[in-house]
Protein backbone atom coordinates (compact mmCIF):
# COMPACT_ATOMS: atom_id res chain seq x y z
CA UNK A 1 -15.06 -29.12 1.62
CA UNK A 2 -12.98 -25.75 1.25
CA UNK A 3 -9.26 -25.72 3.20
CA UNK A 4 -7.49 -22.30 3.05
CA UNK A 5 -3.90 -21.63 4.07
CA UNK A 6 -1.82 -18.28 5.10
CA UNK A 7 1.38 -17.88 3.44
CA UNK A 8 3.33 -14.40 4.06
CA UNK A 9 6.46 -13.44 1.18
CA UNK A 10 8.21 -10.23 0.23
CA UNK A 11 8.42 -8.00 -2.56
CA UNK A 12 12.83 -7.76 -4.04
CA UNK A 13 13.79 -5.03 -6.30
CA UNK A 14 14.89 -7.74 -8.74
CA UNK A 15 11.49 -9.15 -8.83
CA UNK A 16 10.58 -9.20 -12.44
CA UNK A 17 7.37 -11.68 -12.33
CA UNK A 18 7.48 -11.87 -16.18
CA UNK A 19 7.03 -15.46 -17.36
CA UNK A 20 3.80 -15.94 -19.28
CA UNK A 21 2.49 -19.03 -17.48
CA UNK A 22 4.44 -20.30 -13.96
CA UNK A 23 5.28 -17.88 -10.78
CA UNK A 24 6.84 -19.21 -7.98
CA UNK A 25 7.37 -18.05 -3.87
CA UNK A 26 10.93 -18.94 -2.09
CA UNK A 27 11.91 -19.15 1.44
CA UNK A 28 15.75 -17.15 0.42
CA UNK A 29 15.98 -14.43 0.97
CA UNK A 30 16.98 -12.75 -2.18
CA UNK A 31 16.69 -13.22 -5.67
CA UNK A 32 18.57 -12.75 -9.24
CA UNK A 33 17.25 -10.73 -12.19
CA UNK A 34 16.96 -14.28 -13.94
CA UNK A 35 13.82 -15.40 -11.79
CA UNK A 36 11.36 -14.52 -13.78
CA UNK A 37 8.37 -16.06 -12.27
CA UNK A 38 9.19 -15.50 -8.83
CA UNK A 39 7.03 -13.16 -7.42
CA UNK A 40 8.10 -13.15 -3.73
CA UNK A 41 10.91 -13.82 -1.39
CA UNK A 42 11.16 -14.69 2.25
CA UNK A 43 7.99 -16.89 1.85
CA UNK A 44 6.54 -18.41 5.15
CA UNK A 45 6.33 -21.66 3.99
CA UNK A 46 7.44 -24.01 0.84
CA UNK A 47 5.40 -27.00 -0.44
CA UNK A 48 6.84 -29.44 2.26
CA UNK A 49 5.36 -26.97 5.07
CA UNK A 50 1.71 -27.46 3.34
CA UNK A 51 -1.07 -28.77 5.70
CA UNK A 52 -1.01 -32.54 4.74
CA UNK A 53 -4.74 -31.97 4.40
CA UNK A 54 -4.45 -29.26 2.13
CA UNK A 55 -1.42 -31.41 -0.07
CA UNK A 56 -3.82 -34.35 0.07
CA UNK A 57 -6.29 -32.58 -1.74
CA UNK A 58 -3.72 -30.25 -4.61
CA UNK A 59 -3.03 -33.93 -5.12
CA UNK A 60 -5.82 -34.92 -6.47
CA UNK A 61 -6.77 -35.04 -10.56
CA UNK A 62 -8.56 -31.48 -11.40
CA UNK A 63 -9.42 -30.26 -8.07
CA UNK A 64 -10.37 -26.82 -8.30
CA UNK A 65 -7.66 -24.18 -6.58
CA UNK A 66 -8.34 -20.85 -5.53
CA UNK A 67 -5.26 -18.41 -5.23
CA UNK A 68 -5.84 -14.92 -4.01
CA UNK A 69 -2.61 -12.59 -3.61
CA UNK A 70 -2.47 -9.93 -1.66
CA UNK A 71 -0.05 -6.65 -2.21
CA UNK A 72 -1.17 -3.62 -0.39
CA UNK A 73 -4.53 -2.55 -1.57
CA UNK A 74 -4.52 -4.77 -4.70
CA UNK A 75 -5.50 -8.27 -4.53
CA UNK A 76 -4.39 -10.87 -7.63
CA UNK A 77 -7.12 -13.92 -7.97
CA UNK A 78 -5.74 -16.66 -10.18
CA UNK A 79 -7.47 -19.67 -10.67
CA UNK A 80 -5.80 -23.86 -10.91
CA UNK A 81 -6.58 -27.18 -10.47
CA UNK A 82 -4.82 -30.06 -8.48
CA UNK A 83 -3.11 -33.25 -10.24
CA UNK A 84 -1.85 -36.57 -9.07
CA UNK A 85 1.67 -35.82 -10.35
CA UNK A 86 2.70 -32.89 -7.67
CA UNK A 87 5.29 -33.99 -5.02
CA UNK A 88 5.02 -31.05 -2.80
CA UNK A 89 8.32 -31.92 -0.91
CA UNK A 90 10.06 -28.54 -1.68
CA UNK A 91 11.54 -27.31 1.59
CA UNK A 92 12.29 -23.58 0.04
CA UNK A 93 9.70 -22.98 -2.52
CA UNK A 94 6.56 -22.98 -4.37
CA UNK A 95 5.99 -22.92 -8.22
């Protein structure tokens, strides 16, 4: 069974989206030059506003995770898989 979510974040001028392996989205509404995975601001939603269906299942050991990103007329696919060990209680961000 497939569950897809919406989740709507900004571009920053200080976005930098550099580090090699981890981004992350925030609900602020700005960011430093030091973030260097986050890749948008002013996010829509953090981990705690997940569907609980859709946590349920990022919860589980190797689920596959689609991604796709959106930025104008470019989309971004990146490809993950669930595990047991996420909390998902973040009120202002994903990572």
């Amino acid at each position: 069974m497939n569950f897809r979510d919406v989740i709507m974040f900004y571009g920053h001028e200080h976005i930098r989206a550099t580090h090699p392996t981890t981004f992350e989205i925030t609900k602020e509404n700005y960011v430093t030059p030091r973030g260097d995975c986050i890749i948008g601001i002013n996010s829509s939603k953090a981990c705690y506003d997940l569907p609980p269906e859709i946590k349920s299942k990022l919860k589980t050991d190797n689920v596959k995770v689609s991604l796709t990103i959106k930025v104008g007329e470019e989309t971004f696919k990146v490809l993950a898989r669930g595990s047991s060990k996420l909390l998902l209680i973040d009120k202002k961000s994903m990572v």
